[in-house]
Protein backbone atom coordinates (compact mmCIF):
# COMPACT_ATOMS: atom_id res chain seq x y z
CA UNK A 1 0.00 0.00 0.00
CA UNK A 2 2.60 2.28 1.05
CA UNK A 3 4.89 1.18 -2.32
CA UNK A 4 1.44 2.55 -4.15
CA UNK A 5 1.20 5.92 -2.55
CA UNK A 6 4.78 6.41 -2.93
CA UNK A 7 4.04 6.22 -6.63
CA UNK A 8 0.81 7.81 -7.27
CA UNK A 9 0.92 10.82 -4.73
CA UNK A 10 4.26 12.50 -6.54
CA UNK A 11 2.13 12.42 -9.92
CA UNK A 12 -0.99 13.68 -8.14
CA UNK A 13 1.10 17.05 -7.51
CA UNK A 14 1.91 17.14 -10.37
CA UNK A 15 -1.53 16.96 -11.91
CA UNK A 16 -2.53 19.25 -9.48
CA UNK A 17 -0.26 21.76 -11.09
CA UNK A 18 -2.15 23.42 -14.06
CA UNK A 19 -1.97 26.94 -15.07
CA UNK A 20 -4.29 26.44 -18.01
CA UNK A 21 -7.16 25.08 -16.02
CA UNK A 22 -6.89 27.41 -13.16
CA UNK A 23 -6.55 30.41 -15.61
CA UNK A 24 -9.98 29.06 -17.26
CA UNK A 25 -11.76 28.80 -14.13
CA UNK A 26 -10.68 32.51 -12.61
CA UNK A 27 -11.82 33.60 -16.59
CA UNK A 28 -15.71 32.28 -15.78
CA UNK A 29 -15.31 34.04 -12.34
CA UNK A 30 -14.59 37.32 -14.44
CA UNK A 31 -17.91 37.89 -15.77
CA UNK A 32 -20.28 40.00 -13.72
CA UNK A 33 -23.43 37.23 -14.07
CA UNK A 34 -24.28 34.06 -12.17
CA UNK A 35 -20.47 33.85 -11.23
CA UNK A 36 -21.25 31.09 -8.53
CA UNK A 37 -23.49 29.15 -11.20
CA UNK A 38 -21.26 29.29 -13.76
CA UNK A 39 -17.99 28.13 -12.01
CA UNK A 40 -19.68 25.33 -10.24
CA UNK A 41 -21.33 24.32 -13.65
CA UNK A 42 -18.26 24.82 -15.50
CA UNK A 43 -16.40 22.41 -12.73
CA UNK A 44 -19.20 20.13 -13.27
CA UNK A 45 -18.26 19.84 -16.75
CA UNK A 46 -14.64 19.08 -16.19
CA UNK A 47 -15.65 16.42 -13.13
CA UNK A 48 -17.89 14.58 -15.79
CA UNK A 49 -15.23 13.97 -18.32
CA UNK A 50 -12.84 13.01 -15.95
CA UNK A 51 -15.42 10.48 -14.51
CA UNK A 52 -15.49 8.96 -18.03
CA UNK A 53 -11.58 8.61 -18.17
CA UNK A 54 -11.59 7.10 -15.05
CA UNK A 55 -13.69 4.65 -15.70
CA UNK A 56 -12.32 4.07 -19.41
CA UNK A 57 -8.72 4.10 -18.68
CA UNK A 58 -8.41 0.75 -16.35
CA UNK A 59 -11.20 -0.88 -18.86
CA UNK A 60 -8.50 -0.44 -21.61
CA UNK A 61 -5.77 -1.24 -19.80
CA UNK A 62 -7.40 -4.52 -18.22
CA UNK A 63 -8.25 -5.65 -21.88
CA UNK A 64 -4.34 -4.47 -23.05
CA UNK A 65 -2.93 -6.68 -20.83
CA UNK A 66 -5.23 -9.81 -21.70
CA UNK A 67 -4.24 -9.19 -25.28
CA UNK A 68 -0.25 -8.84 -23.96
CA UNK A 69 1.22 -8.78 -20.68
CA UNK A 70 3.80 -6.69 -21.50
CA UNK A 71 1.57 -4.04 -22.56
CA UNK A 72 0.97 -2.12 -19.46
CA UNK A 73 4.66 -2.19 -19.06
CA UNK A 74 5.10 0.13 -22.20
CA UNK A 75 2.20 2.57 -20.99
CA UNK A 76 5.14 4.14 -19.02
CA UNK A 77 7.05 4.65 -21.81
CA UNK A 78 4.33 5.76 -23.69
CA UNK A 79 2.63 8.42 -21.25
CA UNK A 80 6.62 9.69 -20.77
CA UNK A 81 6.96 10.57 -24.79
CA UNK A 82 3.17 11.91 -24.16
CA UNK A 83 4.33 14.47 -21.77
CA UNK A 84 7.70 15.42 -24.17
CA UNK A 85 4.90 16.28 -27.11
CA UNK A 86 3.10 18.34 -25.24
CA UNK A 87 6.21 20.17 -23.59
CA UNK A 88 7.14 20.34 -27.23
CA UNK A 89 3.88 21.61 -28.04
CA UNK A 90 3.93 24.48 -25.16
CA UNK A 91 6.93 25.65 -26.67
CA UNK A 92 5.53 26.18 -30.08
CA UNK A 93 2.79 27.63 -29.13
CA UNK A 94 4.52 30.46 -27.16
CA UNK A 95 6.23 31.15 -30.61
CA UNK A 96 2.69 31.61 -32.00
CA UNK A 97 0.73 33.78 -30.40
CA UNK A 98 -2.30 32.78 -32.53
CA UNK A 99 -2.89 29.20 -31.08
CA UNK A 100 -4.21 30.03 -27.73
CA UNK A 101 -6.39 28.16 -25.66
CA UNK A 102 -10.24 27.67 -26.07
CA UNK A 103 -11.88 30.70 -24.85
CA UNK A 104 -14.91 31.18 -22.83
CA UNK A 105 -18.70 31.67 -23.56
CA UNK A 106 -18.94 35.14 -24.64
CA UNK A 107 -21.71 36.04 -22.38
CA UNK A 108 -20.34 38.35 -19.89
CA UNK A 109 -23.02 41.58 -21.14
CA UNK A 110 -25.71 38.66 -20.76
CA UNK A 111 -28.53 38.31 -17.77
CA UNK A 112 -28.67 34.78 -18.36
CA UNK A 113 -26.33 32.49 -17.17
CA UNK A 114 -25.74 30.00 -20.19
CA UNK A 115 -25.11 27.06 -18.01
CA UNK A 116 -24.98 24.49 -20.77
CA UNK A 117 -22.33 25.95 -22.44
CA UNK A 118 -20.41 26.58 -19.38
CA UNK A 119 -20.69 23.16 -18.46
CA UNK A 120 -18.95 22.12 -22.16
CA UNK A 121 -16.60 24.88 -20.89
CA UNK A 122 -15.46 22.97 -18.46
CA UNK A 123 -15.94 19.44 -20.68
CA UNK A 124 -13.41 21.06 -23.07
CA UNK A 125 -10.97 22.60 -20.64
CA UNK A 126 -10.47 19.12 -18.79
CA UNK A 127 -10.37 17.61 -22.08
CA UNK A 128 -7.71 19.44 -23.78
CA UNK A 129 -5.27 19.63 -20.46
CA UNK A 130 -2.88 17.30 -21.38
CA UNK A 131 -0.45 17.27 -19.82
CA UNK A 132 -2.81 16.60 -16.04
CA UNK A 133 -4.53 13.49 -17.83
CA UNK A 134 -1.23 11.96 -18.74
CA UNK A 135 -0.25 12.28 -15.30
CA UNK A 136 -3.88 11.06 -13.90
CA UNK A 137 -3.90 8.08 -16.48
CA UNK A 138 -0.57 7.33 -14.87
CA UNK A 139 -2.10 6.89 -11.84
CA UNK A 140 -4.57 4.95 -13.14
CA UNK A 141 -2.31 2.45 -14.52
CA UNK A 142 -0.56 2.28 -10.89
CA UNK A 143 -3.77 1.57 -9.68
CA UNK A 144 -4.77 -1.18 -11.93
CA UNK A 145 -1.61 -3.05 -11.81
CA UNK A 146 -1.21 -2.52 -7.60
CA UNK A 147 -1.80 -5.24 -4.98
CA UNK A 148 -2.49 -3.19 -2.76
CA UNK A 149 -6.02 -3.88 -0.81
CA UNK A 150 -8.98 -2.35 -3.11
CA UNK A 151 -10.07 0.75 -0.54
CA UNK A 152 -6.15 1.48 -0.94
CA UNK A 153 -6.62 1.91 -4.73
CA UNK A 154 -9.77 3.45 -4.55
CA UNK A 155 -7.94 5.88 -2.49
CA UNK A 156 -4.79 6.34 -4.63
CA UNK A 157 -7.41 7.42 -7.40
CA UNK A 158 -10.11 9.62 -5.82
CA UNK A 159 -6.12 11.85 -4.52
CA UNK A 160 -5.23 12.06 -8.23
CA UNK A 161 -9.05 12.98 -9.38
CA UNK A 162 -9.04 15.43 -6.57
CA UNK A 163 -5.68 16.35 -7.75
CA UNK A 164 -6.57 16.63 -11.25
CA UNK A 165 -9.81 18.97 -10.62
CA UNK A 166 -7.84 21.38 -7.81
CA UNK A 167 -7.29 24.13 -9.82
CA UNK A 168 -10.50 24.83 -11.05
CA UNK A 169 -12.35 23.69 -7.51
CA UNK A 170 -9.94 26.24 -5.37
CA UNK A 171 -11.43 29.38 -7.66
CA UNK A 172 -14.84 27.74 -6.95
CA UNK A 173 -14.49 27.54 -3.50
CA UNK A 174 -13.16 30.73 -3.12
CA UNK A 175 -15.83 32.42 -5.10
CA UNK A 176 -18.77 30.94 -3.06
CA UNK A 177 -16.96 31.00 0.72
CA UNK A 178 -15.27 34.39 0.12
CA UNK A 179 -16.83 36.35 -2.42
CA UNK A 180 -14.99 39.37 -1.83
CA UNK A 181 -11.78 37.91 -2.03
CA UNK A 182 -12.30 37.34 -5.50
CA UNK A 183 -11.32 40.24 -7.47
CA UNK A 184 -8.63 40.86 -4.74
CA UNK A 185 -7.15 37.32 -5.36
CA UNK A 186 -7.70 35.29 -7.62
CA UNK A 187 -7.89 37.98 -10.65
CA UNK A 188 -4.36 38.58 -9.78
CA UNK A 189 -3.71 35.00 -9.62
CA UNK A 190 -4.96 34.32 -12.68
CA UNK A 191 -3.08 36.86 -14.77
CA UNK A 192 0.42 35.33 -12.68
CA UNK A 193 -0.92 31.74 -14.17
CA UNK A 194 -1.43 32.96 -17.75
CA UNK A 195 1.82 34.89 -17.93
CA UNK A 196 3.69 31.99 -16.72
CA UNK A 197 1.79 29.15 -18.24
CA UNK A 198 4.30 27.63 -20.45
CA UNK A 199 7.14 27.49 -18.14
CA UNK A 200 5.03 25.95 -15.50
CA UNK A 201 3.47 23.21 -18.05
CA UNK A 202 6.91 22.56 -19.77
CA UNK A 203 9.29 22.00 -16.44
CA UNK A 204 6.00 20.03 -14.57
CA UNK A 205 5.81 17.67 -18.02
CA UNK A 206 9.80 17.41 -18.88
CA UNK A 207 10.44 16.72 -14.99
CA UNK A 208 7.55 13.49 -14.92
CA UNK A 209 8.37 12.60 -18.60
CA UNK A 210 12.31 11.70 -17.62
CA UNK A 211 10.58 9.93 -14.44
CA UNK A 212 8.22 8.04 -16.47
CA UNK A 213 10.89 7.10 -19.33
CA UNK A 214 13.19 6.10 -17.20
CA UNK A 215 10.77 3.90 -14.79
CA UNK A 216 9.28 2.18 -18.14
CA UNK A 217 12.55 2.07 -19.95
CA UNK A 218 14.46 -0.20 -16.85
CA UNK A 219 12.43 -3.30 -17.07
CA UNK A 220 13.16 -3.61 -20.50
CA UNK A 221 16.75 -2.73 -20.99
CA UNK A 222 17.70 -5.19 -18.07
């Protein structure tokens, strides 16, 4: 058990780390309308799609590893070159300013919230941030492959879902428990986390790509 969390919990900070999501959440909190609604819907959105992955990813990697046994030894490898691509990826897209990330609803002159397309917000957000479901499908695969006792696993994977959907339930939080500390923090917060949002997602995804390489690499070298 303690072999698992020794794996999992280093990835789950990692996750946890994600400018782009956190900037996306603090940009619903922006408008002037349903702020509360619209966050909460929005991490709705992103806690649905993640629910799917999570159930998906062990599915596939249960039926991988009937078809080879080997297989799940490669994912490591695999999710490792992931996280290089989209550290590559960053980088190119600093160069062009024109690829930016999916924006918000435009609704902020609106009275009506537009919940439904706040909550495919959030679907899309979660969706395209790559570099945190590498890391959570990571976890995942520790999971499935772990002998640890089942609450154990269960528990390894509800830290890196938690993980995973931190940055955009903190704003959340914040919004509904302290209102007023909105504008004061997190607007400021958010500007810090666009600024710096390639540096952040490059060094988190070169520093867990090496890790993964190397840990999926060593079994078959030796």
């Amino acid at each position: 058990m303690n072999e698992l969390f020794a794996k999992t919990i280093p990835l789950a900070l990692g996750a946890m780390v994600s400018p782009t999501l956190l900037t996306a959440a603090i940009l619903v909190l922006a408008s002037r309308v349903a702020q509360r609604a619209r966050v909460w819907t929005f991490v709705a959105g992103g806690a649905t799609v993640l629910v799917a992955f999570t159930l998906a990813v062990p599915w596939i990697a249960r039926l991988l590893q009937s078809v080879k046994g080997v297989a799940l030894d490669r994912i490591d490898v695999v999710l490792g070159a992931l996280l290089l691509a989209v550290a590559v990826h960053a980088l190119l897209k600093r160069k062009n300013p024109g690829s930016e990330t999916a924006k918000a609803p435009k609704h902020h002159a609106t009275t009506a919230p537009h919940l439904l397309e706040y909550f495919g917000y959030g679907a899309l957000m979660i969706a395209t941030d790559m570099s945190s479901l590498v890391l959570y499908i990571a976890i995942l695969k520790e999971a499935v492959e772990s002998s640890a006792p089942d609450a154990a696993r269960a528990t390894a994977v509800a830290i890196g879902y938690f993980a995973v959907m931190l940055p955009a339930l903190a704003p959340a939080c914040i919004a509904t428990l302290a209102p007023a500390q909105t504008d004061r923090v997190l607007l400021p917060l958010g500007a810090w986390a666009k600024k710096h949002s390639t540096p952040i997602t490059v060094a988190i995804c070169l520093v867990f790509a090496a890790y993964l390489l190397i840990k999926g690499l060593a079994p078959l070298i030796h």
